[in-house]
N, C-alpha and C. Protein backbone atom coordinates (compact mmCIF):
# COMPACT_ATOMS: atom_id res chain seq x y z
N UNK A 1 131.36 90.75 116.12
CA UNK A 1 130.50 91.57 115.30
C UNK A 1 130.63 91.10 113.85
N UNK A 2 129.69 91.20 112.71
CA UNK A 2 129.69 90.56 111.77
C UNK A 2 129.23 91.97 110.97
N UNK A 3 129.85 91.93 109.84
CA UNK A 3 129.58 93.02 108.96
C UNK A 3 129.32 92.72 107.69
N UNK A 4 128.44 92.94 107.42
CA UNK A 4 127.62 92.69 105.71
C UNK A 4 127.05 93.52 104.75
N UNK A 5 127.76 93.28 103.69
CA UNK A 5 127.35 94.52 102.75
C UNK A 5 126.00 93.97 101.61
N UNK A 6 125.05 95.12 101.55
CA UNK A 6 124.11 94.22 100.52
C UNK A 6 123.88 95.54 99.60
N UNK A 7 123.23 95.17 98.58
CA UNK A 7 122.89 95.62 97.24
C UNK A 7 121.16 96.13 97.72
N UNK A 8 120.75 97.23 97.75
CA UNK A 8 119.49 97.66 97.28
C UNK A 8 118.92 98.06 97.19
N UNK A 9 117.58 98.27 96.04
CA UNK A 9 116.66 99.10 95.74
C UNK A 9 115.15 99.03 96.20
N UNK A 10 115.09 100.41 96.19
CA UNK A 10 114.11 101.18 96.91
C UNK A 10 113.01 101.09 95.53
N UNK A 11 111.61 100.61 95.76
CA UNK A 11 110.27 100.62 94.95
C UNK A 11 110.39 101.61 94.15
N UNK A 12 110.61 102.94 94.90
CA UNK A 12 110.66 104.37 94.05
C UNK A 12 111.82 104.35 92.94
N UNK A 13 113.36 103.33 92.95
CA UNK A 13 113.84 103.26 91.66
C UNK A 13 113.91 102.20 90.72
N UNK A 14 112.17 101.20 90.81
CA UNK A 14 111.75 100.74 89.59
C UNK A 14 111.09 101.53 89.01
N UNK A 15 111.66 101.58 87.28
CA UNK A 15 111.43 102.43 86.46
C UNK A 15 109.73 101.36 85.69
N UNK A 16 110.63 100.18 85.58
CA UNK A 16 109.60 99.24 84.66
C UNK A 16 110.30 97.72 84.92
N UNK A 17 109.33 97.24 84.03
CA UNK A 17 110.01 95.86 84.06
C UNK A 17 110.13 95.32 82.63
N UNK A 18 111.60 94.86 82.96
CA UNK A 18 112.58 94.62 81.88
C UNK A 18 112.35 92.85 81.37
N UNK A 19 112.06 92.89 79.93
CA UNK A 19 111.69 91.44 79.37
C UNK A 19 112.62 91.65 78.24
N UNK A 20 113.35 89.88 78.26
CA UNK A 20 114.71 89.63 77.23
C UNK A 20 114.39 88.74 76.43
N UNK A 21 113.87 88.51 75.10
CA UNK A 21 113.59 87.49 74.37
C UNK A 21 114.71 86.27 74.64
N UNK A 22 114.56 84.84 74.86
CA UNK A 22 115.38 84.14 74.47
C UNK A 22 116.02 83.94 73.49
N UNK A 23 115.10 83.87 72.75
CA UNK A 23 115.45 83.39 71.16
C UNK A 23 116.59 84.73 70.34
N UNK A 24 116.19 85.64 70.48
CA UNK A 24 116.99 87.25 69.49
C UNK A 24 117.31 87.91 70.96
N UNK A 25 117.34 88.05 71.84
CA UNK A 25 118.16 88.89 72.86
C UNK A 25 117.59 90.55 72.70
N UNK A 26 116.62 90.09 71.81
CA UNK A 26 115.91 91.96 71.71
C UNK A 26 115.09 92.08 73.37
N UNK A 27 115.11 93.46 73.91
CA UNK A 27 115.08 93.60 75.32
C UNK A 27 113.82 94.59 75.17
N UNK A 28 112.75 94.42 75.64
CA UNK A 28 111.41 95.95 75.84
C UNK A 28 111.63 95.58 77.76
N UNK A 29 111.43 97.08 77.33
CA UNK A 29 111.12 97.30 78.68
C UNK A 29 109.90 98.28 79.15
N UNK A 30 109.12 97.55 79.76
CA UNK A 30 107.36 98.45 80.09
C UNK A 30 107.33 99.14 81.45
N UNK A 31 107.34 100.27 81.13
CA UNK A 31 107.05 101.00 82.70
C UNK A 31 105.67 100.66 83.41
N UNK A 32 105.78 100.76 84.81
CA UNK A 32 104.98 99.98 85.22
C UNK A 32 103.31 100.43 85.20
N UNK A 33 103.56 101.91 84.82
CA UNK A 33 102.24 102.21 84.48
C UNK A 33 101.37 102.03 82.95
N UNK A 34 102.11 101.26 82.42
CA UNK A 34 101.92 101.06 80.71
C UNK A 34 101.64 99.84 80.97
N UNK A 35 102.04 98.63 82.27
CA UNK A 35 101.41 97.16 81.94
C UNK A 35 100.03 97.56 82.73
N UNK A 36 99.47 97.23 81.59
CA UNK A 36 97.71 97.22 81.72
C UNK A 36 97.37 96.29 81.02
N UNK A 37 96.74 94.88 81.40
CA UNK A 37 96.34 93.70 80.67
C UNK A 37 97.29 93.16 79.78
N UNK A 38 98.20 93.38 80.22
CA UNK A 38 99.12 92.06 80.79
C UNK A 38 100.41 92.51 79.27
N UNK A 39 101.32 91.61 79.14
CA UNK A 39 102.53 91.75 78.04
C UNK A 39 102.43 91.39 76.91
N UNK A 40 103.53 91.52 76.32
CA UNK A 40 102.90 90.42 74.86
C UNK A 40 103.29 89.54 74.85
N UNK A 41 102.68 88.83 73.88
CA UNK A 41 102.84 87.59 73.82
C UNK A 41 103.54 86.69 73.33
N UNK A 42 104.14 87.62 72.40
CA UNK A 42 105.30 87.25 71.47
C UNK A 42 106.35 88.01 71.53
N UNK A 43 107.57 87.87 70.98
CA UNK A 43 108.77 88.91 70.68
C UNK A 43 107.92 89.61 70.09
N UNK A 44 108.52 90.86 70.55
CA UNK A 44 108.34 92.42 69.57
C UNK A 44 109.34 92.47 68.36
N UNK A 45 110.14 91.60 68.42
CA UNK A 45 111.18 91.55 67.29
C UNK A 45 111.43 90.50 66.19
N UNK A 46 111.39 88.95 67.11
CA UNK A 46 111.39 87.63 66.22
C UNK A 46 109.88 87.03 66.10
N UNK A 47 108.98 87.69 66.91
CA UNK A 47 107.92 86.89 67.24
C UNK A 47 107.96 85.94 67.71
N UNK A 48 108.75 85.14 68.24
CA UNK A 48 108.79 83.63 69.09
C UNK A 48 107.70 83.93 70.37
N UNK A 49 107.14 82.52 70.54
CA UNK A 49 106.38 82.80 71.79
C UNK A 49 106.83 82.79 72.90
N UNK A 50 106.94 84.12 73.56
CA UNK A 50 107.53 84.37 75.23
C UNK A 50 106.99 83.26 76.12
N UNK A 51 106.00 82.31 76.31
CA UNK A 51 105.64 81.02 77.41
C UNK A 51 105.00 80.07 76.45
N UNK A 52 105.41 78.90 77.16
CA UNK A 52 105.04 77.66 77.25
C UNK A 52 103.49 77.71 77.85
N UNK A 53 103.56 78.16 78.81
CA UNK A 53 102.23 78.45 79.73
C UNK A 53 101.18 79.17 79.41
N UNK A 54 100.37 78.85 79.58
CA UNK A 54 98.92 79.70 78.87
C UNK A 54 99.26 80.89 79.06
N UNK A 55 99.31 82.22 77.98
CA UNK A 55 99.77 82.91 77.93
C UNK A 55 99.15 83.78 79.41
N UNK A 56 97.46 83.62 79.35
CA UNK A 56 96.65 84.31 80.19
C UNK A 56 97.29 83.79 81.72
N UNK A 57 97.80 83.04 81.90
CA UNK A 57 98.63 82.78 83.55
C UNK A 57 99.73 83.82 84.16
N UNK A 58 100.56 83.65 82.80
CA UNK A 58 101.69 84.78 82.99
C UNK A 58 101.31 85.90 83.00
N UNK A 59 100.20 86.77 82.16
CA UNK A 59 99.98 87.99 81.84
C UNK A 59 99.60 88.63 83.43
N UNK A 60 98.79 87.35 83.83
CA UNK A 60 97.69 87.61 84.82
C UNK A 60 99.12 87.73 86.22
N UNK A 61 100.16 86.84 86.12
CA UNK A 61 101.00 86.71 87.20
C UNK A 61 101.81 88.01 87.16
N UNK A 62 102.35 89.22 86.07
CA UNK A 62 102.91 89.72 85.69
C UNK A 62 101.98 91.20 86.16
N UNK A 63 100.54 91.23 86.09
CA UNK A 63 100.04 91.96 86.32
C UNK A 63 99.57 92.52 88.37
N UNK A 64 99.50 91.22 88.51
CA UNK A 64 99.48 91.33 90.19
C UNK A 64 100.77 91.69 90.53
N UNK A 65 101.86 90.97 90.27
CA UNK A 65 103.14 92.08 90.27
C UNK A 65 103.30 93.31 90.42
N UNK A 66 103.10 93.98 89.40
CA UNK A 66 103.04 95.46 89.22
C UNK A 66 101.97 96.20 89.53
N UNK A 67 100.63 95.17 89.84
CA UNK A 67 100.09 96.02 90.83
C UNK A 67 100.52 96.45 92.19
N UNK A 68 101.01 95.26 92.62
CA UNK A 68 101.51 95.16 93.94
C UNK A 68 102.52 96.17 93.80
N UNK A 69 103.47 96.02 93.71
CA UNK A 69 104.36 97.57 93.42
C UNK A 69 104.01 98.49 93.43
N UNK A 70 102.95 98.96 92.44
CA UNK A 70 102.45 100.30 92.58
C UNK A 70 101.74 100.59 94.03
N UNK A 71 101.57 99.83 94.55
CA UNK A 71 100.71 99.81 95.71
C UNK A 71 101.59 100.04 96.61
N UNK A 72 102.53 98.83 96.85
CA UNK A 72 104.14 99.76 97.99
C UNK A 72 104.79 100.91 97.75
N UNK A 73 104.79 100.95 96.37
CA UNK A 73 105.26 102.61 96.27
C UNK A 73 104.71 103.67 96.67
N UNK A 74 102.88 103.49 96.09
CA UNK A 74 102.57 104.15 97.19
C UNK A 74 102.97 104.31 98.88
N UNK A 75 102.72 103.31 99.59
CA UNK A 75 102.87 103.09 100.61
C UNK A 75 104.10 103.57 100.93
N UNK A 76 105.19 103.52 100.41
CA UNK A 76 106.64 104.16 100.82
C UNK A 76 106.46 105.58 100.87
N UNK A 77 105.81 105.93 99.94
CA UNK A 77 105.75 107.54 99.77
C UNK A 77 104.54 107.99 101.06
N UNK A 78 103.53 107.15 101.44
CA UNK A 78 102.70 108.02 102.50
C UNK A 78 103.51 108.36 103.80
N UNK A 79 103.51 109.25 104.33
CA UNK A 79 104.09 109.91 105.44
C UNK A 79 102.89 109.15 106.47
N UNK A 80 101.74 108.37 106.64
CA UNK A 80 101.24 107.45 107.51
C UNK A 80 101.63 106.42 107.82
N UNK A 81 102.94 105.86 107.05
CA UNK A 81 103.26 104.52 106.92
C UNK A 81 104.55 104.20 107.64
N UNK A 82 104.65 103.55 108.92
CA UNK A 82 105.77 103.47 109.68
C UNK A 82 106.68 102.34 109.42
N UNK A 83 106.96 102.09 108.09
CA UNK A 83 108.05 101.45 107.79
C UNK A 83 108.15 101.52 106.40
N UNK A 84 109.59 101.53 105.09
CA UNK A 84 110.31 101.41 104.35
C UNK A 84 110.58 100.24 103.95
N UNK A 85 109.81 99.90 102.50
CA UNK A 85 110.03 98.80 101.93
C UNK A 85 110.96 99.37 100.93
N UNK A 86 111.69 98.13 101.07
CA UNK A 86 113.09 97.81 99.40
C UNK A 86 112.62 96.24 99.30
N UNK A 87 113.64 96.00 98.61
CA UNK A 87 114.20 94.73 97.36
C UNK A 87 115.78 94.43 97.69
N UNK A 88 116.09 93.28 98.49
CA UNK A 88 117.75 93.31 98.59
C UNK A 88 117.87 92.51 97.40
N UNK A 89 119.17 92.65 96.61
CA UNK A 89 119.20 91.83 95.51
C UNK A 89 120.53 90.99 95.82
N UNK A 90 120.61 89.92 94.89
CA UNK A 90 121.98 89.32 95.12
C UNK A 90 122.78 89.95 94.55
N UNK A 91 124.40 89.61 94.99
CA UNK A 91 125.23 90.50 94.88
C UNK A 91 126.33 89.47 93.75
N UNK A 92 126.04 89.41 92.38
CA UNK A 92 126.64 89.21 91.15
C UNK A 92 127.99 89.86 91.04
N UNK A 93 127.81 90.90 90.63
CA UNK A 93 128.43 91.46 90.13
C UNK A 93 128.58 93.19 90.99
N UNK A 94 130.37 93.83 91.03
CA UNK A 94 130.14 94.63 92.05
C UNK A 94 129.19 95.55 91.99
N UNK A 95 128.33 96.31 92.84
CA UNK A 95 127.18 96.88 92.94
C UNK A 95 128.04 98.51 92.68
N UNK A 96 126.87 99.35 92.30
CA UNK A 96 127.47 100.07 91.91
C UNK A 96 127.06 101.75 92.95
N UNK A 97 126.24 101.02 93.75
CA UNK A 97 126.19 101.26 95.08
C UNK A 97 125.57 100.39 96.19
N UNK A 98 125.79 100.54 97.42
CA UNK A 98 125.70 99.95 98.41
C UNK A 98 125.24 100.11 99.91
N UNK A 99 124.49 99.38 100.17
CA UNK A 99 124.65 99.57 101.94
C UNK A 99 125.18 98.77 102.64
N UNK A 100 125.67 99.58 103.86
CA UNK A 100 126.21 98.31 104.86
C UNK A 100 125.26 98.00 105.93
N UNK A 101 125.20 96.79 106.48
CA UNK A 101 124.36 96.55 107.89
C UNK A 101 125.57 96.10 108.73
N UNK A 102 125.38 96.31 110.21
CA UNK A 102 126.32 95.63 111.00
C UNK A 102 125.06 95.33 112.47
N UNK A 103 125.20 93.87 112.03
CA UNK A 103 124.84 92.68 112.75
C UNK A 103 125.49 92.37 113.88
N UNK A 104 124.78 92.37 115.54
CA UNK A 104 125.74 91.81 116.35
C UNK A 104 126.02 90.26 116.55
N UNK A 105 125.15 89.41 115.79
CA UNK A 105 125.25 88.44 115.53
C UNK A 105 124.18 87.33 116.44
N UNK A 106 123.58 88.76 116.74
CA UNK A 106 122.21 87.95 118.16
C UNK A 106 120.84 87.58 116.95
N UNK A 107 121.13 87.99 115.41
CA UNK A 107 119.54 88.35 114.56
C UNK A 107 119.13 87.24 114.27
């Protein structure tokens, strides 16, 4: 028998999504119902430009994202929906909660 512990979250506890300037380490964070046409484009703090990449790629990649989310969250929350989506994350640093799975080793 093989026993494995993993790290993770459930759609319903993303709050937003979290952006870290490179350049100044200043951190915004946009809840997911506030990204509407897309992020900025610059630091909110140094102004450096957040991409290399046409800005309109990322905005646009950033936005199907969080649509999509909002859309499984829905979906987690309908009582029509016969299965439970999460996010397993890697396990860095110790988690500060956890689940276990136990695998018979046939998966």
């Amino acid at each position: 028998m093989t026993i494995e512990t993993g790290q993770y979250a459930e759609l319903s506890d993303i709050r937003g999504l979290r952006f870290e300037c490179k350049n100044c380490k200043a951190v915004i964070v946009l809840p997911l119902s506030q990204i509407i046409g897309g992020i900025p484009y610059n630091c909110v703090n140094c102004k450096s430009t957040w991409s290399a990449m046409a800005s309109r790629d990322v905005s646009s990649a950033i936005e199907m994202l969080t649509g999509a989310l909002r859309q499984f969250q829905y979906f987690n929350e309908s009582p029509t929906t016969g299965f439970s989506f999460s996010l397993e994350l890697t396990r860095e640093a110790e988690p500060t909660t956890s689940a276990s799975r136990v695998s018979s080793g046939k998966d």
